[in-house]
N, C-alpha and C. Protein backbone atom coordinates (compact mmCIF):
# COMPACT_ATOMS: atom_id res chain seq x y z
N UNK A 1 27.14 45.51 68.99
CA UNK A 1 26.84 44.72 67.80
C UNK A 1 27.81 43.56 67.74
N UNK A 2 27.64 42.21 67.60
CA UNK A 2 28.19 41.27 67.44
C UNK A 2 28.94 41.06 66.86
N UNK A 3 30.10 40.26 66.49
CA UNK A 3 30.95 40.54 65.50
C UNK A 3 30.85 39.71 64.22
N UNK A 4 29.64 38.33 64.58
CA UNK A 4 29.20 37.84 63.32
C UNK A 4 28.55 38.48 62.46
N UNK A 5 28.09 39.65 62.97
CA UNK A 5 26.83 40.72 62.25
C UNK A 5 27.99 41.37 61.98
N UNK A 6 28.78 41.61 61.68
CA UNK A 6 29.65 42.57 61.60
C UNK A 6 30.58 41.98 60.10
N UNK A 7 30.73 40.58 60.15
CA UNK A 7 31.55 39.97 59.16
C UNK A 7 30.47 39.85 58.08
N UNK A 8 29.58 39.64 58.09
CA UNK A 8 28.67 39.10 57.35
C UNK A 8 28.40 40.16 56.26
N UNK A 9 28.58 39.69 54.71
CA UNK A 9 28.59 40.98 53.79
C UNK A 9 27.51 41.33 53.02
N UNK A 10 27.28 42.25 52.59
CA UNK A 10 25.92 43.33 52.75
C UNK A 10 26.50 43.87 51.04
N UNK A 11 25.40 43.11 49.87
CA UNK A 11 25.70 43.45 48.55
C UNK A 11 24.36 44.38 48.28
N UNK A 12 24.70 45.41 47.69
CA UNK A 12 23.85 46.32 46.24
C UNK A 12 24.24 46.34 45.54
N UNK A 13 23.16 46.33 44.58
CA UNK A 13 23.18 46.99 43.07
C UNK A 13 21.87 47.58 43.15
N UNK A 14 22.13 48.46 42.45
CA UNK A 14 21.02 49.59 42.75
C UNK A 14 21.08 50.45 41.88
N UNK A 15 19.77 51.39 40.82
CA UNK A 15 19.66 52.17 40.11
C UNK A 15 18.77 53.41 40.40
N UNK A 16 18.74 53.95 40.04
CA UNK A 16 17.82 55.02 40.99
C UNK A 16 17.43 56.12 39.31
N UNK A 17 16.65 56.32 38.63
CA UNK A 17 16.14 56.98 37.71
C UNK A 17 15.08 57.98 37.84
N UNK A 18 14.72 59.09 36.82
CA UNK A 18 13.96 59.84 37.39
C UNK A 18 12.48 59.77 36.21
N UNK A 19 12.10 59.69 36.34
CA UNK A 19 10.47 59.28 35.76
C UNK A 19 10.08 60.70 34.46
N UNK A 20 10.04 60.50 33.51
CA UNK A 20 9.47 61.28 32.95
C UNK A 20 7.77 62.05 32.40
N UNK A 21 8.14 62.94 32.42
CA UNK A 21 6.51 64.10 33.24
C UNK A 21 6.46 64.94 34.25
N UNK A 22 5.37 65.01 34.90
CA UNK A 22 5.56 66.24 35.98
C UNK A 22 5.97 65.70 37.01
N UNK A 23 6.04 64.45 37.04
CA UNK A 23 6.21 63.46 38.63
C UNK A 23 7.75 63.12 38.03
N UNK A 24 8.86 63.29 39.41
CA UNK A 24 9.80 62.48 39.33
C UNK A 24 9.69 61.46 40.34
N UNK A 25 9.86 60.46 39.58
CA UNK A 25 9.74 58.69 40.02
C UNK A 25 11.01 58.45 40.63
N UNK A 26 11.29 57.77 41.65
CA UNK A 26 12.18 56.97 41.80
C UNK A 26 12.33 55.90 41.79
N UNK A 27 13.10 55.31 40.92
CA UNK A 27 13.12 53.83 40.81
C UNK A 27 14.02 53.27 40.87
N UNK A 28 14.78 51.92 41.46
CA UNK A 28 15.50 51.21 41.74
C UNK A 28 15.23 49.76 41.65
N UNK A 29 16.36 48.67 41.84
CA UNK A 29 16.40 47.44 42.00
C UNK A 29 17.55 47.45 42.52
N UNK A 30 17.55 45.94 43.10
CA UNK A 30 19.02 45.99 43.98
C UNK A 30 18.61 44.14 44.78
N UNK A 31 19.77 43.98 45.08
CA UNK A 31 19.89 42.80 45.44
C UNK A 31 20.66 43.08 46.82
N UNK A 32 20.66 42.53 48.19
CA UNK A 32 21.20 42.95 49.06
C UNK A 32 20.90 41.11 50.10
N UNK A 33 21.59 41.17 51.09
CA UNK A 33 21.87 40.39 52.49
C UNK A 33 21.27 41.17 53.65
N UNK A 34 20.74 41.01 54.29
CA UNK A 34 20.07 42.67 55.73
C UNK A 34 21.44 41.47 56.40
N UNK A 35 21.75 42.42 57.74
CA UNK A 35 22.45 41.72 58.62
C UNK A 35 21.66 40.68 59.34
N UNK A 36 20.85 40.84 59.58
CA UNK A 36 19.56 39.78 60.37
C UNK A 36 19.11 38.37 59.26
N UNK A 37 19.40 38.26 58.15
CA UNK A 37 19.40 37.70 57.30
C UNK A 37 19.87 36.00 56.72
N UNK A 38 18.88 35.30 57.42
CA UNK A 38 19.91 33.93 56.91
C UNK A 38 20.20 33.65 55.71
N UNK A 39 21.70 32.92 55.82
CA UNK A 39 21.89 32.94 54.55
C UNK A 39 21.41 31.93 53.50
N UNK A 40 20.29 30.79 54.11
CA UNK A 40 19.35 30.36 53.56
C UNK A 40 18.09 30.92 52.79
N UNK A 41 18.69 32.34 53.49
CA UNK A 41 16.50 32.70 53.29
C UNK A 41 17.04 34.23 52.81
N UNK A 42 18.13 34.33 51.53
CA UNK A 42 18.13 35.53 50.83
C UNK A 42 16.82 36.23 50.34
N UNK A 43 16.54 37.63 50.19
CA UNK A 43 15.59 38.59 50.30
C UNK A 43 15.40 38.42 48.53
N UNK A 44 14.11 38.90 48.42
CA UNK A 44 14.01 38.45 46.85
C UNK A 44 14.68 39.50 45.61
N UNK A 45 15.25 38.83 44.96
CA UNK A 45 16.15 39.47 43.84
C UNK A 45 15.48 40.01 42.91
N UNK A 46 15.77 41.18 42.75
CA UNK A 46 15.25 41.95 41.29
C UNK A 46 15.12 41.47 40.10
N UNK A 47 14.05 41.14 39.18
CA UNK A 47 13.76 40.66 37.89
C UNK A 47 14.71 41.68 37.11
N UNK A 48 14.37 42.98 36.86
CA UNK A 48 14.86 43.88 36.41
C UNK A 48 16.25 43.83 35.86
N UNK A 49 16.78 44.00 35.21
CA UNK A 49 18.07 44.59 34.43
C UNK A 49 18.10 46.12 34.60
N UNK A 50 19.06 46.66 35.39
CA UNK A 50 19.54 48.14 35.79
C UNK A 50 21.01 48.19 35.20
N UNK A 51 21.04 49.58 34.45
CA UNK A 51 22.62 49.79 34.52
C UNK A 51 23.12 50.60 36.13
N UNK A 52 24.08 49.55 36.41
CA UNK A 52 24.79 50.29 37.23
C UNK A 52 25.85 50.58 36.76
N UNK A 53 26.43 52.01 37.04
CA UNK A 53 27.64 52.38 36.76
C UNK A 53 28.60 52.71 37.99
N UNK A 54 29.97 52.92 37.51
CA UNK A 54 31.50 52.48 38.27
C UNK A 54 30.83 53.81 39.49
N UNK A 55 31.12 53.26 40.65
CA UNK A 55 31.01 54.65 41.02
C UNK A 55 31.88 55.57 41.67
N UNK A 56 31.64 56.99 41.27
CA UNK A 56 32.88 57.76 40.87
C UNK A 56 32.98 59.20 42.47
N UNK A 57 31.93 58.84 43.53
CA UNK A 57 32.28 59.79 44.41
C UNK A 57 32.40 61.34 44.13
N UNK A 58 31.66 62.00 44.13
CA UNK A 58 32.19 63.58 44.08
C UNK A 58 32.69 63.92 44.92
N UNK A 59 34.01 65.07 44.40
CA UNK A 59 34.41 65.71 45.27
C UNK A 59 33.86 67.15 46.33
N UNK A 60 33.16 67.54 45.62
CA UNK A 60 32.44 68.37 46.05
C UNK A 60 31.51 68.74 47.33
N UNK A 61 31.45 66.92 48.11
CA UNK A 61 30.79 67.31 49.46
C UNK A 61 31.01 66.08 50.08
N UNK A 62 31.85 66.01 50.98
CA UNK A 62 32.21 64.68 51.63
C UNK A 62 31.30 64.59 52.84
N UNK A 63 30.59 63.61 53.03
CA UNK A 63 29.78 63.08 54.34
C UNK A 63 30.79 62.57 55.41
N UNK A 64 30.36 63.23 56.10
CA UNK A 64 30.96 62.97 57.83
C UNK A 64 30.63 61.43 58.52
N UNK A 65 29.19 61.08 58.08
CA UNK A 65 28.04 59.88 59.05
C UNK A 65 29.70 59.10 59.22
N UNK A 66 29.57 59.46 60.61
CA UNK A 66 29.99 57.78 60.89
C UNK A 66 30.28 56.31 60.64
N UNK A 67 31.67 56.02 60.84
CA UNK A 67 31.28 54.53 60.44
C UNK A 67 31.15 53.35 61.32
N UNK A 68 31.33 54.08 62.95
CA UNK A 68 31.04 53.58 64.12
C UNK A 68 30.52 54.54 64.89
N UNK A 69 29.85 53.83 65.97
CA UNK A 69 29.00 54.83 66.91
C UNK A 69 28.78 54.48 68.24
N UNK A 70 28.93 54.68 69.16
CA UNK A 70 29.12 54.18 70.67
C UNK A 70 27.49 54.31 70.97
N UNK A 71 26.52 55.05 70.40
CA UNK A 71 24.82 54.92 70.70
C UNK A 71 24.68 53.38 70.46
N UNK A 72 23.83 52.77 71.27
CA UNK A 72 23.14 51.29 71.46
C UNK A 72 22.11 51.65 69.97
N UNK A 73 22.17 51.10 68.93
CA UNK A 73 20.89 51.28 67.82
C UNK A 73 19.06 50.72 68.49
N UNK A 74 18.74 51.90 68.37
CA UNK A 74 17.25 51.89 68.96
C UNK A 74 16.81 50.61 68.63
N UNK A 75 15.79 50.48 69.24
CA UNK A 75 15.05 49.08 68.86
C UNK A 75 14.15 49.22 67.73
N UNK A 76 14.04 48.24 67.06
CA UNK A 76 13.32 48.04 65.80
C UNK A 76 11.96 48.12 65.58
N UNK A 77 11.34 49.64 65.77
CA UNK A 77 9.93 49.69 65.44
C UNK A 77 9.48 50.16 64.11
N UNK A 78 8.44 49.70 63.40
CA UNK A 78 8.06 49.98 61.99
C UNK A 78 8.14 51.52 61.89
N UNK A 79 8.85 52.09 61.11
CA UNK A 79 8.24 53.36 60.47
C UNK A 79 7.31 54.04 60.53
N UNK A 80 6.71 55.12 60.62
CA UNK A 80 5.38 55.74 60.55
C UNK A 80 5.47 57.41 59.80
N UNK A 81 6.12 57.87 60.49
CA UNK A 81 5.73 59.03 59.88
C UNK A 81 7.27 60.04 59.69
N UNK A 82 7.27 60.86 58.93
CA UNK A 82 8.85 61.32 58.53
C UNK A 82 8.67 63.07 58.92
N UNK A 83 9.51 63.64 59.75
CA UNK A 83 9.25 65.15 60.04
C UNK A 83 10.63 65.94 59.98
N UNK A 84 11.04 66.77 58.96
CA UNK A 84 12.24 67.49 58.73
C UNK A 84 11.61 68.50 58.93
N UNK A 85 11.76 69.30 60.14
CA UNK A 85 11.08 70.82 60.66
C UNK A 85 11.87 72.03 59.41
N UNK A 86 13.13 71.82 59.11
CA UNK A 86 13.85 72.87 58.26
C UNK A 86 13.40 73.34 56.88
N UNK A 87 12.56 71.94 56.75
CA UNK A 87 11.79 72.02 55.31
C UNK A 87 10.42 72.66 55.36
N UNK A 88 9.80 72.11 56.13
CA UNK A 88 8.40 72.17 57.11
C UNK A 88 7.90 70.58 56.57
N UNK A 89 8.61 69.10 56.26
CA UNK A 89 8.34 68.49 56.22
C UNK A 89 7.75 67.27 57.67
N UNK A 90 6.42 66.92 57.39
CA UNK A 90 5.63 66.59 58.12
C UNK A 90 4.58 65.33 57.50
N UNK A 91 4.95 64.29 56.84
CA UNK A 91 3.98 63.33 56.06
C UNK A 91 4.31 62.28 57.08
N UNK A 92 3.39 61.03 56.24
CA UNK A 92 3.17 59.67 56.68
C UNK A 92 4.57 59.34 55.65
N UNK A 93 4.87 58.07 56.37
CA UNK A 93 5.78 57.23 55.91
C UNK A 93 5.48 55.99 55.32
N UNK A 94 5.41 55.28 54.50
CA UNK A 94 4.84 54.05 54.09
C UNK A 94 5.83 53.16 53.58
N UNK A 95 5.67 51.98 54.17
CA UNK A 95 6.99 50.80 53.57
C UNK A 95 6.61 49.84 52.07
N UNK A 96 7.74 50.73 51.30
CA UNK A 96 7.58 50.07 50.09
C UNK A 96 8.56 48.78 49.96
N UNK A 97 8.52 48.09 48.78
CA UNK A 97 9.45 47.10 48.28
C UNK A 97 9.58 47.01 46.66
N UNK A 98 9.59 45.94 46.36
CA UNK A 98 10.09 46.01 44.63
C UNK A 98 8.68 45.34 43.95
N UNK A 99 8.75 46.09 42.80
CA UNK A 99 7.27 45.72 41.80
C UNK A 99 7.72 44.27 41.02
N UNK A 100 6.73 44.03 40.73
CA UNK A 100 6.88 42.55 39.82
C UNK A 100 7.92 42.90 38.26
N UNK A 101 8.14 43.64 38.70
CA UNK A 101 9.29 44.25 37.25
C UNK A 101 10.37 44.32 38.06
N UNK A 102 10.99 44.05 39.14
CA UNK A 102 11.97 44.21 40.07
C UNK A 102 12.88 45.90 40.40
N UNK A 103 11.74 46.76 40.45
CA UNK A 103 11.92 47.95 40.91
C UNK A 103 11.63 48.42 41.74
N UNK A 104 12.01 49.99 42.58
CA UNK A 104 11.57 50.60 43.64
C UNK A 104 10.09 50.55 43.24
N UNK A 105 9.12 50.25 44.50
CA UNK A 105 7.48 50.65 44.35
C UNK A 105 8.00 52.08 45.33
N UNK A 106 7.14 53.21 44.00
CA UNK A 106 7.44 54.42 44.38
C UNK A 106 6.33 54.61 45.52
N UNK A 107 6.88 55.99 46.29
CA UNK A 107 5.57 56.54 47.11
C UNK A 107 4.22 57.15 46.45
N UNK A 108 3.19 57.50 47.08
CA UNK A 108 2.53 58.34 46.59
C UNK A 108 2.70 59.73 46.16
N UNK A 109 2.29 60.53 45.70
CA UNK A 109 2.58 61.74 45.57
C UNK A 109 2.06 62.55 47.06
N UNK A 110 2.89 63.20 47.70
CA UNK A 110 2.52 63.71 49.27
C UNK A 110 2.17 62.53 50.22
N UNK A 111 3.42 61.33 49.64
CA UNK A 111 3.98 60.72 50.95
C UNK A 111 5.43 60.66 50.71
N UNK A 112 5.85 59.64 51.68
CA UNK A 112 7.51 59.40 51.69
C UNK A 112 7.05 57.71 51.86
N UNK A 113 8.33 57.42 51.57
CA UNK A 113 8.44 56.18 51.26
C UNK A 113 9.80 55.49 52.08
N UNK A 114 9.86 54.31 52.49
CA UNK A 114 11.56 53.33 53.58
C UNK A 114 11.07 52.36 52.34
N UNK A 115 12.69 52.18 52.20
CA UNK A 115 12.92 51.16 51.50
C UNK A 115 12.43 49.77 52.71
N UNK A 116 11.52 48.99 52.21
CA UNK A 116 11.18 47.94 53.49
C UNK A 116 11.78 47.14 53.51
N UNK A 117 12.45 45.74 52.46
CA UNK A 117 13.05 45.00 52.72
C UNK A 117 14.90 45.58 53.01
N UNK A 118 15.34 46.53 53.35
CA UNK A 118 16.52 47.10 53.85
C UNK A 118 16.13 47.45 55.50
N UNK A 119 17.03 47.97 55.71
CA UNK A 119 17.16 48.48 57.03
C UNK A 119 16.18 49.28 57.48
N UNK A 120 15.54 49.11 58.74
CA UNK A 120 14.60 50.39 59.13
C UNK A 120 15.63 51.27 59.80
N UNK A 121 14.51 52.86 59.50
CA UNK A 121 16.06 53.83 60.35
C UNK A 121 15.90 53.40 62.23
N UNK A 122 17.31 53.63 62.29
CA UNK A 122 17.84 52.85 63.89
C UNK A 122 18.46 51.57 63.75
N UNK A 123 18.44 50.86 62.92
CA UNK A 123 19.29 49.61 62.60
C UNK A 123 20.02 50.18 62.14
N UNK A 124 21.24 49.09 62.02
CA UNK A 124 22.50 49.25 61.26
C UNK A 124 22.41 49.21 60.25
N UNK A 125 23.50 50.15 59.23
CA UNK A 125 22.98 50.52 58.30
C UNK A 125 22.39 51.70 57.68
N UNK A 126 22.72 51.42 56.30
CA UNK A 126 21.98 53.05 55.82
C UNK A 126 20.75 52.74 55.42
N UNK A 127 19.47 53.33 56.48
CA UNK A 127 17.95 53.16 55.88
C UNK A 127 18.05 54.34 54.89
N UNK A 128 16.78 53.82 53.84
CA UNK A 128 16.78 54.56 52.82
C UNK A 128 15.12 55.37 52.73
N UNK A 129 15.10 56.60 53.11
CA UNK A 129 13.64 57.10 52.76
C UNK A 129 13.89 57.83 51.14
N UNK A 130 13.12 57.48 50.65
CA UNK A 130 12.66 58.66 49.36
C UNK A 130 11.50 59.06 49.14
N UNK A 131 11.13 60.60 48.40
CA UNK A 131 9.98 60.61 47.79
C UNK A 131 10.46 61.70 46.69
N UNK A 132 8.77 61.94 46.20
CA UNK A 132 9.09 63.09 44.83
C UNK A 132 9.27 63.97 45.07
N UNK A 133 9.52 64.85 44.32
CA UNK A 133 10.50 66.28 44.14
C UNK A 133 9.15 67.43 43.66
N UNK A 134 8.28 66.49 42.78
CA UNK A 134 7.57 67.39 41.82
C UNK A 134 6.27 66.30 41.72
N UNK A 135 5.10 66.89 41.50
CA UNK A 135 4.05 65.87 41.31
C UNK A 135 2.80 66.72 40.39
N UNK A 136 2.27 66.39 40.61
CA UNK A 136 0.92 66.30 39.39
C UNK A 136 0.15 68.31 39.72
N UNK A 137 0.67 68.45 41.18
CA UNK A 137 0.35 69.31 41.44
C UNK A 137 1.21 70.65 41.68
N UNK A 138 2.44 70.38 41.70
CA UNK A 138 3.32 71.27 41.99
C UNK A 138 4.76 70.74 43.00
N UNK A 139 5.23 70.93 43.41
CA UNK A 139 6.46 70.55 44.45
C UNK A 139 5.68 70.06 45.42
N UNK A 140 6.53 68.66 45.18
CA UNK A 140 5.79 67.55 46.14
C UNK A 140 7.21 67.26 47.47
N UNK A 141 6.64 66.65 48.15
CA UNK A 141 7.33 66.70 49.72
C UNK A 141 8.90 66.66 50.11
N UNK A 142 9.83 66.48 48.63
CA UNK A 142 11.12 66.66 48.86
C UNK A 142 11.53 67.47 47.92
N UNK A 143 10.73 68.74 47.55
CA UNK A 143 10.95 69.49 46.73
C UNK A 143 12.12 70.48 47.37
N UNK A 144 12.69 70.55 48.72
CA UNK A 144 13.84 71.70 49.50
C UNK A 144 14.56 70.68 50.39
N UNK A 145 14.47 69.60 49.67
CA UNK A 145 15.26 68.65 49.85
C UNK A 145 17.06 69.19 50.00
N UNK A 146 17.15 69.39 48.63
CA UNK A 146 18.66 69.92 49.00
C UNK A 146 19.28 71.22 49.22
N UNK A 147 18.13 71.91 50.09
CA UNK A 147 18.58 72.90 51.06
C UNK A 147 18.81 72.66 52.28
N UNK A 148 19.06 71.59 52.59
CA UNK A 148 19.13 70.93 54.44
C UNK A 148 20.61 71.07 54.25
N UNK A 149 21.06 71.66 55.30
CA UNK A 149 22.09 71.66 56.13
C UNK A 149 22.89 70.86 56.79
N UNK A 150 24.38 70.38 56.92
CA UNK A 150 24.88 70.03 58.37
C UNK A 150 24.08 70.59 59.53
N UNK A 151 23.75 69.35 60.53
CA UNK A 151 23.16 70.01 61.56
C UNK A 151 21.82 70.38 61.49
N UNK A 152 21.22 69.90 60.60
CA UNK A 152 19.59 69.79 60.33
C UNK A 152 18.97 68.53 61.04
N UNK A 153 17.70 68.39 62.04
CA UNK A 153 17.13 67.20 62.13
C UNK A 153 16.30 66.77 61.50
N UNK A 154 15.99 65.80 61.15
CA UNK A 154 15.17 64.26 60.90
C UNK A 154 15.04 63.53 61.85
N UNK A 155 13.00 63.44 61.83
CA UNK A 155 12.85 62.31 63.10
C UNK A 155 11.68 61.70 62.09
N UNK A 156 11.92 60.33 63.22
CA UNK A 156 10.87 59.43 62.31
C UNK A 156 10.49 58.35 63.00
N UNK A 157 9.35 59.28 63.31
CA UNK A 157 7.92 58.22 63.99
C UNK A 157 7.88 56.71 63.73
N UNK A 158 8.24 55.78 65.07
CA UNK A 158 8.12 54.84 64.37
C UNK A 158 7.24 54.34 65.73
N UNK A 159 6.84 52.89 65.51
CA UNK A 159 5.98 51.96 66.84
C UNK A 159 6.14 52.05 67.91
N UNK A 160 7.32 52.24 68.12
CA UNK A 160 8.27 52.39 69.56
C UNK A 160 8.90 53.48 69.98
N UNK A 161 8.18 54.20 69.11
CA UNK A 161 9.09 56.13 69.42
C UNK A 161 9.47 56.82 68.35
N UNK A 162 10.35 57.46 68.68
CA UNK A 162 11.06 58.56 67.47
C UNK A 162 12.66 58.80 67.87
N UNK A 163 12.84 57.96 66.21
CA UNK A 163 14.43 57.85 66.09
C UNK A 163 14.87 59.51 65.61
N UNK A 164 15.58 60.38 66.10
CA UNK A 164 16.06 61.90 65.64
C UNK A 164 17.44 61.64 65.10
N UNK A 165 17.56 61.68 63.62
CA UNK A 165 19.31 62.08 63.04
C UNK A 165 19.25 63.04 62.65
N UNK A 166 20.68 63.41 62.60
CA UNK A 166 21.39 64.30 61.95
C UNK A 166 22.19 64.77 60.62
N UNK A 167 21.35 65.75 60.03
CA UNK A 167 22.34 65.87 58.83
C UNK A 167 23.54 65.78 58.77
N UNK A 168 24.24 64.87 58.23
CA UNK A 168 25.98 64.78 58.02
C UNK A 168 26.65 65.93 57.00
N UNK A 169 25.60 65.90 55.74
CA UNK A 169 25.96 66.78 54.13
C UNK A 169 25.03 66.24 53.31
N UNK A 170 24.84 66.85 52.33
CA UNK A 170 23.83 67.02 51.22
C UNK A 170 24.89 67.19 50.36
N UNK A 171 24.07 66.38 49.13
CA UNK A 171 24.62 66.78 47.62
C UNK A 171 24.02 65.87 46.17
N UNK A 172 24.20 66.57 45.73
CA UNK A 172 23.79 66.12 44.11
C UNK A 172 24.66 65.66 43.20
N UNK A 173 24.34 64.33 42.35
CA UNK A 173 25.17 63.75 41.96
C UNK A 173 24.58 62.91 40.41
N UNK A 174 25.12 62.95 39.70
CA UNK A 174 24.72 62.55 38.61
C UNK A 174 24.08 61.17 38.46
N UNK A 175 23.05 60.94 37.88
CA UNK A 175 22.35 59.23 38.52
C UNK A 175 23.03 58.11 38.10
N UNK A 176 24.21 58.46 37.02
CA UNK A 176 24.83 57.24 36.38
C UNK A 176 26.09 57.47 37.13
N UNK A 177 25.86 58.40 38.49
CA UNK A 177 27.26 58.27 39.34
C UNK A 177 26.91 57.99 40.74
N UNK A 178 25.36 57.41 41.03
CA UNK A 178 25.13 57.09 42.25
C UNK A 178 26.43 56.50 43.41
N UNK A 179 26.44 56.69 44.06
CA UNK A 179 27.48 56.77 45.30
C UNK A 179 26.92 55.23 46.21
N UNK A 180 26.46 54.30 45.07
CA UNK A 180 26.12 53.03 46.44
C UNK A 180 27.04 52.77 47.62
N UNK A 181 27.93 53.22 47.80
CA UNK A 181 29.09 52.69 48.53
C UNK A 181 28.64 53.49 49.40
N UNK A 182 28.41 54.89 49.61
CA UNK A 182 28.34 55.72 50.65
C UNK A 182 26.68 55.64 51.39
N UNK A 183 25.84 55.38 49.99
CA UNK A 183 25.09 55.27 50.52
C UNK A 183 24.22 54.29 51.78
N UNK A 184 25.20 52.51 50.96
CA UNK A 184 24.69 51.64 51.79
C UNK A 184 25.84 50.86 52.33
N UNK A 185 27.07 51.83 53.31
CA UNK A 185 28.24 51.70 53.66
C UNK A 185 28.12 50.07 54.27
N UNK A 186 29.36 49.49 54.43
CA UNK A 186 28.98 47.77 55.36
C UNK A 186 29.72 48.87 56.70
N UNK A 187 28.78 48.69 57.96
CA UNK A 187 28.63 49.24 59.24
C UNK A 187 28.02 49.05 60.02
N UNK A 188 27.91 49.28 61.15
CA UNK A 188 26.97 48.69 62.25
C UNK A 188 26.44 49.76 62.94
N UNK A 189 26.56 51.34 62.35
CA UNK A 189 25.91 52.18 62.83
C UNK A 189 24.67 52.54 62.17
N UNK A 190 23.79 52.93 62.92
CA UNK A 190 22.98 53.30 62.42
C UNK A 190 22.44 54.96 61.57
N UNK A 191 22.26 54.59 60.12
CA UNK A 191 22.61 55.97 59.15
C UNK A 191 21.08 55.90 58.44
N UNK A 192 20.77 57.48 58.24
CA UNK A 192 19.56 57.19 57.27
C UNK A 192 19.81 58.02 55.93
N UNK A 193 19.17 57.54 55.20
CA UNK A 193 19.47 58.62 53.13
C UNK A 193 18.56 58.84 52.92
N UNK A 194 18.39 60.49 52.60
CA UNK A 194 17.04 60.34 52.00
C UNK A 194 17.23 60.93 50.87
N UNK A 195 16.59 60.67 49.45
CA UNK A 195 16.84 60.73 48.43
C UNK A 195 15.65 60.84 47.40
N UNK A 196 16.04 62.03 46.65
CA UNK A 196 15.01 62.50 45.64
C UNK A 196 15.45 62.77 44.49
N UNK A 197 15.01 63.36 43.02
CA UNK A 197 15.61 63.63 42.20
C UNK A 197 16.17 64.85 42.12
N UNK A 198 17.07 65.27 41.43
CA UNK A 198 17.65 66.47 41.73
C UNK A 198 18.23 67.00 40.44
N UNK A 199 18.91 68.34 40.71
CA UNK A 199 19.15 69.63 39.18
C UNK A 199 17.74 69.82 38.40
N UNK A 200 18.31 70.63 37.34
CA UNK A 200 17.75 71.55 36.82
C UNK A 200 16.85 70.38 35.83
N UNK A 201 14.93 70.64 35.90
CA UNK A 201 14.14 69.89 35.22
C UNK A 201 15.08 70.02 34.18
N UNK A 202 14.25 68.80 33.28
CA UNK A 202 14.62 68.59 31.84
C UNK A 202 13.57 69.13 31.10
N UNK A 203 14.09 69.64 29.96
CA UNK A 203 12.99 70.04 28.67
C UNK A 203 11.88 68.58 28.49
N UNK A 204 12.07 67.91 28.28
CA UNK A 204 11.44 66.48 27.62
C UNK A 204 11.08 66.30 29.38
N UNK A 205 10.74 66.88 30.69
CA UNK A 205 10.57 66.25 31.82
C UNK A 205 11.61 65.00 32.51
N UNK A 206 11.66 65.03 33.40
CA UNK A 206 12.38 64.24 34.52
C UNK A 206 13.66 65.13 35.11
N UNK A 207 15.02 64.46 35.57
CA UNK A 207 15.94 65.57 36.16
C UNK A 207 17.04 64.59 35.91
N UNK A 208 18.16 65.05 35.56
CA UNK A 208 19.42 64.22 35.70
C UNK A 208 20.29 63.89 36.76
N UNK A 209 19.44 64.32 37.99
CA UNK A 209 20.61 64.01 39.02
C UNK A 209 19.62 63.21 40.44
N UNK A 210 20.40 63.21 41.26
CA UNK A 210 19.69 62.75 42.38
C UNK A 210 20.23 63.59 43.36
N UNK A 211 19.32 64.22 44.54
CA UNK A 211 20.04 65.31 45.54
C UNK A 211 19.72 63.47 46.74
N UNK A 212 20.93 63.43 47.54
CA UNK A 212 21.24 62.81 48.65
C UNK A 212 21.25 63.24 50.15
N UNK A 213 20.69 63.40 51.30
CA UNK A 213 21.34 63.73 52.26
C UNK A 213 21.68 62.35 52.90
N UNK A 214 22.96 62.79 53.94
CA UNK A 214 23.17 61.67 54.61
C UNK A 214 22.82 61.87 56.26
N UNK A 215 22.65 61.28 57.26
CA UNK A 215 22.54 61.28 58.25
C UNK A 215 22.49 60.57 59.33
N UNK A 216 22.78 61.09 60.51
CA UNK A 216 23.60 59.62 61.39
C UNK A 216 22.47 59.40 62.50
N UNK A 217 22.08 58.65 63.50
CA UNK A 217 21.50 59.02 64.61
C UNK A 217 21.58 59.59 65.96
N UNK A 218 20.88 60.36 65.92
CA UNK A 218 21.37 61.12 67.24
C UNK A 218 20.77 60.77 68.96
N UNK A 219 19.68 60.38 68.59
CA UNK A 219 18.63 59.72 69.67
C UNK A 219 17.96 59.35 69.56
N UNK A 220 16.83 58.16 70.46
CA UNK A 220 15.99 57.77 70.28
C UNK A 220 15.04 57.72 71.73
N UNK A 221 13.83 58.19 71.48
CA UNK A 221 13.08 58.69 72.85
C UNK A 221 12.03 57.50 72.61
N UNK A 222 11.37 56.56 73.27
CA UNK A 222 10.17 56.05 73.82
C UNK A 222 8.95 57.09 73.65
């Protein structure tokens, strides 16, 4: 990785909320630089007003991912499909971006969702997959989300093959204590997050937390 790609700085703000009802929503806005990014031709900024708050790191589960990596980052093929065997997760992947209200456009219910204007996984960087926890029908596709393990894989079908990472750590964290820093570290390795809502439902519906895993890459096959 170059070392102009390397100087070049990489801003979020980012909110992440959980939708109230049987569906937890994820929603966000955020303003960011991709490394590939001229600095003429910034990515479009969130309408939205989000509180972000200070963020405060738990102690409770420190991520390993890397903040360098001697792997060459796979080549850049679109996304397709997301498979965590530990879960028995197996869906399509679909590239979202931000709604005319300057928020995450959520997935469907029994899909997953890449943040599109961010990093795809295999670039540098932390790509971001999410989906719901809970849906209209019952536990929807990241409902054992935060039972993954250190040492769990994630692969993800993309144009040009299948990028395979590795669980670093899992954990849950309060949403007004999102961890942007860890999540969308400035690095040149390639990291993926996948992220759903998390703890114990709420009476009135939605969840107060967000479960995180982190994960680094381990290979990439043709």
């Amino acid at each position: 990785m170059s070392s102009h790609r390397t100087a070049r700085a990489i801003r979020w703000a980012v909110g992440i909320v959980g939708a109230v009802g049987v569906a937890c929503a994820i929603l966000g806005a955020l303003v960011l630089a991709r490394p590939d990014t001229a600095p003429d031709t910034p990515p479009p900024a969130p309408t939205a007003t989000v509180d972000l708050a200070e963020i405060v790191p738990p102690t409770a589960a420190t991520p390993t991912s890397p903040l360098t990596t001697d792997s060459t980052p796979a080549p850049v093929g679109r996304p397709t499909r997301l498979s965590i065997p530990a879960i028995g997760v197996d869906e399509r992947l679909e590239g979202r971006g931000l709604t005319a209200e300057g928020a995450l456009d959520t997935p469907d219910f029994g899909d997953a969702a890449w943040y599109e204007p961010g990093p795809r996984p295999g670039e540098p960087g932390g790509a971001v997959v999410v989906a719901h926890v809970h849906g209209p029908d019952g536990p929807d596709v990241f409902w054992d989300l935060a039972t993954l393990e250190p040492g769990d894989v994630v692969r993800i079908e993309r144009t040009d093959g299948v990028a395979t990472f590795v669980v670093d750590a899992v954990e849950d964290v309060a949403k007004e204590d999102l961890p942007v820093d860890r999540i969308w570290p400035e690095t040149d390795a390639p990291l993926l997050r996948l992220i759903t809502c998390g703890g114990e439902r709420l009476p009135q519906g939605g969840y107060p937390d967000n479960t995180i895993v982190y994960a680094h890459l381990d290979e990439y096959v043709q």
